[in-house]
PDB file of N, CA and C in Angstrom:
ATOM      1  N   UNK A   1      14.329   6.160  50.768  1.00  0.00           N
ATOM      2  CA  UNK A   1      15.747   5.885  50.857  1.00  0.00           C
ATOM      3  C   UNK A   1      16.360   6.026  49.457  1.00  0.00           C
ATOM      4  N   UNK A   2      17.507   6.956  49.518  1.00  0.00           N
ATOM      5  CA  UNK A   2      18.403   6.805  48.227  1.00  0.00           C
ATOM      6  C   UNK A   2      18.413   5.730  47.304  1.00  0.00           C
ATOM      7  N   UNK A   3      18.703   5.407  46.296  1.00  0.00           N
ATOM      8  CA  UNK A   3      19.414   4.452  45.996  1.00  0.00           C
ATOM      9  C   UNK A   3      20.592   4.827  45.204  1.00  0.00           C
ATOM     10  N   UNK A   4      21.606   4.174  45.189  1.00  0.00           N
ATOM     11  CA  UNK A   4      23.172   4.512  44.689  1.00  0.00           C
ATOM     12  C   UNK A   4      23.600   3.688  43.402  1.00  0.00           C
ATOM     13  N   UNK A   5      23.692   4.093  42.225  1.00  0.00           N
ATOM     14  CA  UNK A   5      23.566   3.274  41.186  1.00  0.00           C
ATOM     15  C   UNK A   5      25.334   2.693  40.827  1.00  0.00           C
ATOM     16  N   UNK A   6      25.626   1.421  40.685  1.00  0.00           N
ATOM     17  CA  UNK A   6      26.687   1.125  40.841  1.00  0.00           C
ATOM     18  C   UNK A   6      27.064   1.305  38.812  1.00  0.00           C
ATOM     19  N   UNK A   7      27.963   2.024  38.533  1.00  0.00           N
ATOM     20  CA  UNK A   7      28.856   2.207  37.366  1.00  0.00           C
ATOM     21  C   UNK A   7      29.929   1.191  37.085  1.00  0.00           C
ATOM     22  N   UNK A   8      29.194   0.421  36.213  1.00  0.00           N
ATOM     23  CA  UNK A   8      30.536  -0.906  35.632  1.00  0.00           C
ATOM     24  C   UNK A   8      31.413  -0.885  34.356  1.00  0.00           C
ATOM     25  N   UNK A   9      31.134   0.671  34.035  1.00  0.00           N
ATOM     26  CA  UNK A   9      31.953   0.938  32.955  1.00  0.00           C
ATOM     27  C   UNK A   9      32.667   2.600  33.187  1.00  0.00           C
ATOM     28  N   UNK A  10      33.933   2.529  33.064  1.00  0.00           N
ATOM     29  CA  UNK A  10      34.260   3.878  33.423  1.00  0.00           C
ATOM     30  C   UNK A  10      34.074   5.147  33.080  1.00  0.00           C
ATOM     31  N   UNK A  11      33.605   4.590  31.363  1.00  0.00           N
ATOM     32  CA  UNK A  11      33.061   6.219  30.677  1.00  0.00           C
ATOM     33  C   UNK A  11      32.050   5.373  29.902  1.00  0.00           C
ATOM     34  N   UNK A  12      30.742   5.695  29.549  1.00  0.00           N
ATOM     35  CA  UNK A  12      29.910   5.502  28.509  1.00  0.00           C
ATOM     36  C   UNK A  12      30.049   4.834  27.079  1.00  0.00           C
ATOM     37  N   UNK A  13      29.604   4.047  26.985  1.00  0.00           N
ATOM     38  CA  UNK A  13      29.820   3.504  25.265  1.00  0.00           C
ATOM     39  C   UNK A  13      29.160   4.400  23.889  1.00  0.00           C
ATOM     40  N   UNK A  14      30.175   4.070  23.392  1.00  0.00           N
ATOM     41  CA  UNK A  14      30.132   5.571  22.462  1.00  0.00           C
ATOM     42  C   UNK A  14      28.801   4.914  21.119  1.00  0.00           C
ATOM     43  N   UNK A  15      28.458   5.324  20.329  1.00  0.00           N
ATOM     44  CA  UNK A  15      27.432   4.966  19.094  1.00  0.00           C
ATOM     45  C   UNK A  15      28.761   4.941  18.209  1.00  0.00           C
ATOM     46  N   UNK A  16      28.597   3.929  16.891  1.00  0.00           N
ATOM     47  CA  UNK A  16      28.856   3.946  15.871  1.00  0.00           C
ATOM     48  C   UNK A  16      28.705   5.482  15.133  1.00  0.00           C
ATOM     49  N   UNK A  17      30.071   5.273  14.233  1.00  0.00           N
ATOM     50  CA  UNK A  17      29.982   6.832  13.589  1.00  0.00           C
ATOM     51  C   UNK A  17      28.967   6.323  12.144  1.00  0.00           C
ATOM     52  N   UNK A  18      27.838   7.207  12.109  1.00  0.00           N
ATOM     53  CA  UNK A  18      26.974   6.839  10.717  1.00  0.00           C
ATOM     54  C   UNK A  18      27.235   7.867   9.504  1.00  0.00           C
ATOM     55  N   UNK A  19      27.353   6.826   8.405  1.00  0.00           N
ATOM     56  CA  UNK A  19      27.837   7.581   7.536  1.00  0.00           C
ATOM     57  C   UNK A  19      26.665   6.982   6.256  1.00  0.00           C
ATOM     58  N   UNK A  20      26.053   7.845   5.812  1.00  0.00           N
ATOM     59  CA  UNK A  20      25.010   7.775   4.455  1.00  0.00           C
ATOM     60  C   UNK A  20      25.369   6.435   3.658  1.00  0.00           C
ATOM     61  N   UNK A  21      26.827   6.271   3.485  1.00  0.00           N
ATOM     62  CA  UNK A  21      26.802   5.310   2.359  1.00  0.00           C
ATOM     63  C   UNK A  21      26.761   3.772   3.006  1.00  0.00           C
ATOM     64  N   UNK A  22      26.526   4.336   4.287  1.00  0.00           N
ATOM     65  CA  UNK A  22      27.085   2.575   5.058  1.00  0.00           C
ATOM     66  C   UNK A  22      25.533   1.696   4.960  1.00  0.00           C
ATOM     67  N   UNK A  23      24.172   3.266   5.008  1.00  0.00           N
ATOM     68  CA  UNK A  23      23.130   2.108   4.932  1.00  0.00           C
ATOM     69  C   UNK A  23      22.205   1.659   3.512  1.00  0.00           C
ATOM     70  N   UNK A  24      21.969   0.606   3.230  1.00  0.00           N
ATOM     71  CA  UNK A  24      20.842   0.134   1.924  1.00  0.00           C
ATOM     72  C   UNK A  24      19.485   0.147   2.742  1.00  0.00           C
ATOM     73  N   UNK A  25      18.767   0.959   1.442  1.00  0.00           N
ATOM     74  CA  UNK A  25      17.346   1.099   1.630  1.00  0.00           C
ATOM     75  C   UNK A  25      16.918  -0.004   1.233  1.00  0.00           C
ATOM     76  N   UNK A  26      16.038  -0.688   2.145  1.00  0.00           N
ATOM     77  CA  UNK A  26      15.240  -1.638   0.792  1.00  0.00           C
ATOM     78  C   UNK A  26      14.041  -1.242   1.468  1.00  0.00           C
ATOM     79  N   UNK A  27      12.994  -0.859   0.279  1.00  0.00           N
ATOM     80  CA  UNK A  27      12.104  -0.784   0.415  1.00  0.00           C
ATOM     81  C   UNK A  27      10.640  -1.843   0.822  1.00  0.00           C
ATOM     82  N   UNK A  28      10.149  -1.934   1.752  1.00  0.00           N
ATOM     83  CA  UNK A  28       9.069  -2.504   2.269  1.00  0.00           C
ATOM     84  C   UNK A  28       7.590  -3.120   1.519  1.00  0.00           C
ATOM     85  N   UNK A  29       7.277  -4.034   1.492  1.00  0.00           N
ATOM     86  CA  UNK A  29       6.065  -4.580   0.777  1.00  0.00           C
ATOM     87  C   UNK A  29       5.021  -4.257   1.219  1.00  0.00           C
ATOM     88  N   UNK A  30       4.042  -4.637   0.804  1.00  0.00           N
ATOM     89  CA  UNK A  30       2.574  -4.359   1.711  1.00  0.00           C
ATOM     90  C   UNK A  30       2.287  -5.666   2.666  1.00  0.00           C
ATOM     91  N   UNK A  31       1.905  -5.385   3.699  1.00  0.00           N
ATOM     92  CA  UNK A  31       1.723  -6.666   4.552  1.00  0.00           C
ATOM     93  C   UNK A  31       0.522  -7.843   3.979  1.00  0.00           C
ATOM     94  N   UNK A  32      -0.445  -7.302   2.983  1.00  0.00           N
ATOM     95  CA  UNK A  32      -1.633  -8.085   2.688  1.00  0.00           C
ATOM     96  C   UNK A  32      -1.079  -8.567   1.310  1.00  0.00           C
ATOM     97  N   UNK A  33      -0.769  -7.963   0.489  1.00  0.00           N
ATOM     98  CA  UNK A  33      -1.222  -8.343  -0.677  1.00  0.00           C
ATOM     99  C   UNK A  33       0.346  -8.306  -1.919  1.00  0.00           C
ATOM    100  N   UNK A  34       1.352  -7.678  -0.897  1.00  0.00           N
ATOM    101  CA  UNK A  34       2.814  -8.073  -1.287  1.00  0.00           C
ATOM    102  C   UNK A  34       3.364  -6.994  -2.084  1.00  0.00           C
ATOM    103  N   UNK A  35       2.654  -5.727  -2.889  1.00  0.00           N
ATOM    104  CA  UNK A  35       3.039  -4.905  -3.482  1.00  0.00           C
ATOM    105  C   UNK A  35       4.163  -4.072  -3.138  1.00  0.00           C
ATOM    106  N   UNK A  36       5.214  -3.961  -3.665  1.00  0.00           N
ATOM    107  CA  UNK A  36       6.606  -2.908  -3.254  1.00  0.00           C
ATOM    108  C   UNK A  36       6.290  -1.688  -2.740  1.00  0.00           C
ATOM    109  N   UNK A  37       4.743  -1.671  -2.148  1.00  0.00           N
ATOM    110  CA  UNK A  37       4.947   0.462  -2.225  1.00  0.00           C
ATOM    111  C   UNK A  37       5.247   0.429  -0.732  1.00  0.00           C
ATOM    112  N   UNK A  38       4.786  -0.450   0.362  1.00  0.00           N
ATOM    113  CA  UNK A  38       4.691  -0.660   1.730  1.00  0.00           C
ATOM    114  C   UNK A  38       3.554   0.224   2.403  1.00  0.00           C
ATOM    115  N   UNK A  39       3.431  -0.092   3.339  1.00  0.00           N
ATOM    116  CA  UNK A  39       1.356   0.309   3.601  1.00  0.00           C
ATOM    117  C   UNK A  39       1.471   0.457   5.037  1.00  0.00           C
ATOM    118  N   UNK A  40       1.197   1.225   5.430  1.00  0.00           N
ATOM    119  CA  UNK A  40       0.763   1.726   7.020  1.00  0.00           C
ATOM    120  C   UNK A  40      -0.641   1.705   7.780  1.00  0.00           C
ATOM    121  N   UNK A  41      -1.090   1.140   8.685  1.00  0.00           N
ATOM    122  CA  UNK A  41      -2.353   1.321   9.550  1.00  0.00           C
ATOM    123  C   UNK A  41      -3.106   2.514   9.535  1.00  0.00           C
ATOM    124  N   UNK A  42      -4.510   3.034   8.875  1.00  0.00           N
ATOM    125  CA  UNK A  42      -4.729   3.915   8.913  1.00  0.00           C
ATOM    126  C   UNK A  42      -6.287   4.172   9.190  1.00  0.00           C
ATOM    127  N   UNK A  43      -6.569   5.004  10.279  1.00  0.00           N
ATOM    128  CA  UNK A  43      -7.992   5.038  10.907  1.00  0.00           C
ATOM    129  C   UNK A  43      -8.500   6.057  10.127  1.00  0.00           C
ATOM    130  N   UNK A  44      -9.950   5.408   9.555  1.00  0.00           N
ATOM    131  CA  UNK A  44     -10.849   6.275   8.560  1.00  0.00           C
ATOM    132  C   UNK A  44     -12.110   6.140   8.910  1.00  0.00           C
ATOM    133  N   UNK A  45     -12.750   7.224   9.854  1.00  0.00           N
ATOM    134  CA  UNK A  45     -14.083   7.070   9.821  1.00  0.00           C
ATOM    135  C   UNK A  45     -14.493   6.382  10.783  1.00  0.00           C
ATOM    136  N   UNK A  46     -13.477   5.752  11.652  1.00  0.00           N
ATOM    137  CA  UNK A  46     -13.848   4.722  12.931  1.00  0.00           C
ATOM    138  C   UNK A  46     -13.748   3.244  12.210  1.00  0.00           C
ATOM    139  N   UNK A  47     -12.851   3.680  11.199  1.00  0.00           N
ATOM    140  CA  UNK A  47     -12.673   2.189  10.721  1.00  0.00           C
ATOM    141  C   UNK A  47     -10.954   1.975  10.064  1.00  0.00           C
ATOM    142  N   UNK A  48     -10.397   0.953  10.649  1.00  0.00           N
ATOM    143  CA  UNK A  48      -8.793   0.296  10.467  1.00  0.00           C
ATOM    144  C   UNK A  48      -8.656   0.194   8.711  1.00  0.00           C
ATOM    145  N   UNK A  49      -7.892   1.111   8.185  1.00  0.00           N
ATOM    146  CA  UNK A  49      -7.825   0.478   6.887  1.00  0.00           C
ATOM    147  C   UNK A  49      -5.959  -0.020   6.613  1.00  0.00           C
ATOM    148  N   UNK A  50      -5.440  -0.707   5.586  1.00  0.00           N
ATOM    149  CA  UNK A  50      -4.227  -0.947   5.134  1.00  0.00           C
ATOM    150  C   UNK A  50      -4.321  -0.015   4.655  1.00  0.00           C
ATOM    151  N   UNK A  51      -3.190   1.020   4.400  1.00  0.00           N
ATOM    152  CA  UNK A  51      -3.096   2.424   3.221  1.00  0.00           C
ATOM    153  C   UNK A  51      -1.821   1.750   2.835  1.00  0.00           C
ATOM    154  N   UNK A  52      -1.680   1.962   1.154  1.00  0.00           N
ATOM    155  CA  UNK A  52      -0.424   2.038   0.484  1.00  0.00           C
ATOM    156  C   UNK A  52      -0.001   3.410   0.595  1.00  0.00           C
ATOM    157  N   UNK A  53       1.685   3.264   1.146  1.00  0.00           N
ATOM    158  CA  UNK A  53       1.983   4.485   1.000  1.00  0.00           C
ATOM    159  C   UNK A  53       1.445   5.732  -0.647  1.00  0.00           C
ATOM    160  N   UNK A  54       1.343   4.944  -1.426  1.00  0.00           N
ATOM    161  CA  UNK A  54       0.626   5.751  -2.817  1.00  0.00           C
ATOM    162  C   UNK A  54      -0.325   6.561  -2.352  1.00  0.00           C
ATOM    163  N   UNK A  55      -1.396   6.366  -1.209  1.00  0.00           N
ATOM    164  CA  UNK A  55      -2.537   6.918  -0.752  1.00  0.00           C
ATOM    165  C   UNK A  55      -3.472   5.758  -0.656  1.00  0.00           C
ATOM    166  N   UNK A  56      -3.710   4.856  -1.302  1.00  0.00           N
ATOM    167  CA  UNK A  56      -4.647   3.878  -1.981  1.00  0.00           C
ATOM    168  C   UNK A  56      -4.974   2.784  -0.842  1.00  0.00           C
ATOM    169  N   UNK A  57      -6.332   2.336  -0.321  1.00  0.00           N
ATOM    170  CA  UNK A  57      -6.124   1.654   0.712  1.00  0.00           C
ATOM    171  C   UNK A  57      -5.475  -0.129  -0.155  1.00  0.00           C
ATOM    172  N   UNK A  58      -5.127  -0.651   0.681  1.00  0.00           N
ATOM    173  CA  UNK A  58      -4.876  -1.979  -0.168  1.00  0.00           C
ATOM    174  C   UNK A  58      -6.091  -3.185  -0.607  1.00  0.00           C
ATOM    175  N   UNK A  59      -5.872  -3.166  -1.884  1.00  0.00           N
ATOM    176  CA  UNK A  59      -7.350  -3.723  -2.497  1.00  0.00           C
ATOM    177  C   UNK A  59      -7.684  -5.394  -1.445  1.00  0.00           C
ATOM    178  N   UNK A  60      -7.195  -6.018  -1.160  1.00  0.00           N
ATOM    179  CA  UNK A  60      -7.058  -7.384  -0.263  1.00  0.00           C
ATOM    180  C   UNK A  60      -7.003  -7.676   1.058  1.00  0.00           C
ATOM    181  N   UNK A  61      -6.798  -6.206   1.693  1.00  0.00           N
ATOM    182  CA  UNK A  61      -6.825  -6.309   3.279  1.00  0.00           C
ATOM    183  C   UNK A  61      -8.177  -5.894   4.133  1.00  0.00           C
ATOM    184  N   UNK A  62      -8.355  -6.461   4.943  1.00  0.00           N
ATOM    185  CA  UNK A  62      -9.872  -6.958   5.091  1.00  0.00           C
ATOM    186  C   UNK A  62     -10.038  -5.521   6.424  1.00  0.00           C
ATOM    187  N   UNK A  63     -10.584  -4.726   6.315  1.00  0.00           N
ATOM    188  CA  UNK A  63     -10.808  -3.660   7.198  1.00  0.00           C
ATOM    189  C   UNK A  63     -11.440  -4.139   8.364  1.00  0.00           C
ATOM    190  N   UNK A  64     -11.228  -3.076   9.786  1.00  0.00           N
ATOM    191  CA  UNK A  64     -11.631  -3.942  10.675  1.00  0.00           C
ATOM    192  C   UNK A  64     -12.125  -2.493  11.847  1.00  0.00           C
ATOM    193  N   UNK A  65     -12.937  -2.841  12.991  1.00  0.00           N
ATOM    194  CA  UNK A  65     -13.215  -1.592  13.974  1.00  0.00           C
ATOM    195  C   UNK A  65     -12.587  -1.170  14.550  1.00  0.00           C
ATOM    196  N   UNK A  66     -11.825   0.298  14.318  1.00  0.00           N
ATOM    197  CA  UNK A  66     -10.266   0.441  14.925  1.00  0.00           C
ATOM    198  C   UNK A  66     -10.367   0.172  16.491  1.00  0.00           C
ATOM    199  N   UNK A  67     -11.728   0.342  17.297  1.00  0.00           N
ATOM    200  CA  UNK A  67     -11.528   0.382  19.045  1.00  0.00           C
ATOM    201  C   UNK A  67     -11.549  -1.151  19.290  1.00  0.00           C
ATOM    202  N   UNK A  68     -12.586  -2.021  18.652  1.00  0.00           N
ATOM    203  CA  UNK A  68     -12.160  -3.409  18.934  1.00  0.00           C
ATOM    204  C   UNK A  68     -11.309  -4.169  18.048  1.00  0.00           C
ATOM    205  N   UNK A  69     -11.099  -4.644  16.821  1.00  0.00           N
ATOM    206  CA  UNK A  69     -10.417  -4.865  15.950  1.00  0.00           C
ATOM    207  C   UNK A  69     -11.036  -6.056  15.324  1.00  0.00           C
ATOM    208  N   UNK A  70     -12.474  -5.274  15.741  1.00  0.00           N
ATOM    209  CA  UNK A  70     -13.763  -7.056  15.023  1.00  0.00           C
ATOM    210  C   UNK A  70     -13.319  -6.418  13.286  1.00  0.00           C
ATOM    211  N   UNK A  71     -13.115  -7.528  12.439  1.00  0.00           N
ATOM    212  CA  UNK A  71     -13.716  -7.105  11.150  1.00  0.00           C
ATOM    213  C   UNK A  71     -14.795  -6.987  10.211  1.00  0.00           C
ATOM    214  N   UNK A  72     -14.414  -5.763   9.521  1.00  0.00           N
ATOM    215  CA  UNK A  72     -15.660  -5.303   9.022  1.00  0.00           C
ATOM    216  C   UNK A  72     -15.825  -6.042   7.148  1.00  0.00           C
ATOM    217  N   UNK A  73     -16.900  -7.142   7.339  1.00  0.00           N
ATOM    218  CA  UNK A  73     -17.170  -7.287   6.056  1.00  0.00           C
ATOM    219  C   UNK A  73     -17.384  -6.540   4.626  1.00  0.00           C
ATOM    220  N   UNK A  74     -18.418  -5.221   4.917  1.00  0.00           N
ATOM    221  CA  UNK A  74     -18.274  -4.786   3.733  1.00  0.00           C
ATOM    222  C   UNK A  74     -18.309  -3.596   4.223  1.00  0.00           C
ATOM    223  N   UNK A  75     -17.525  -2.672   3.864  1.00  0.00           N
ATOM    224  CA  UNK A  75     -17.105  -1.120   4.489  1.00  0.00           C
ATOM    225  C   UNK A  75     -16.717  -0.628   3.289  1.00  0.00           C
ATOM    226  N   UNK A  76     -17.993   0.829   2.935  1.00  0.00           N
ATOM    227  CA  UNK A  76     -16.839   1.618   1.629  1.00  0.00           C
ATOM    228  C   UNK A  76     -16.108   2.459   2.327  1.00  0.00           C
ATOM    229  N   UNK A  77     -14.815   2.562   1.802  1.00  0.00           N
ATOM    230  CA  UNK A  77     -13.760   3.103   2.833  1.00  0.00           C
ATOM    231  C   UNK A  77     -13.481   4.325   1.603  1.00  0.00           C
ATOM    232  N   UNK A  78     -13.644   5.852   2.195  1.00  0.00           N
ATOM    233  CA  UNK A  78     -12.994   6.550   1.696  1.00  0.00           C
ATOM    234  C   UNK A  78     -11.817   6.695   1.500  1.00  0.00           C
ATOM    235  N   UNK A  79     -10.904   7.314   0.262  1.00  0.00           N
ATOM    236  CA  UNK A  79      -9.876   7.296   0.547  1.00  0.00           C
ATOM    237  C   UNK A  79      -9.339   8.939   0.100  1.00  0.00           C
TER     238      UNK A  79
END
């Protein structure tokens, strides 16, 4: 059976007009260890590392098994 979708607005709501100067960047920390570069989840080898955006994994964040998310005590983590 059909269904008939009921319209409670007569035309669509429009987006804000974006303009470059309207937004501030602030840049992101690292989740472990607080550094300004900000750090993304990154699978190495079958293993979860923190990466600083620099490349560098983060010296304080404790690596872990990316399929279960047990952590891994001592892992040399390429980078």
């Amino acid at each position: 059976m059909p269904v008939k979708l009921v319209v409670s607005r007569p035309r669509p709501l429009s987006a804000p007009l974006s303009r470059k100067d309207d937004a501030e960047i602030i840049p992101s920390s690292c989740q472990a260890c607080g550094a300004a570069c900000g750090a993304d989840w990154a699978k190495r080898d079958g293993v979860g590392v923190l990466v600083h955006r620099t490349g560098e994994p983060c010296p304080v964040a404790v690596p872990f098994v990316w399929e279960t998310g047990a952590p891994v005590t001592s892992v040399a983590v390429a980078a």
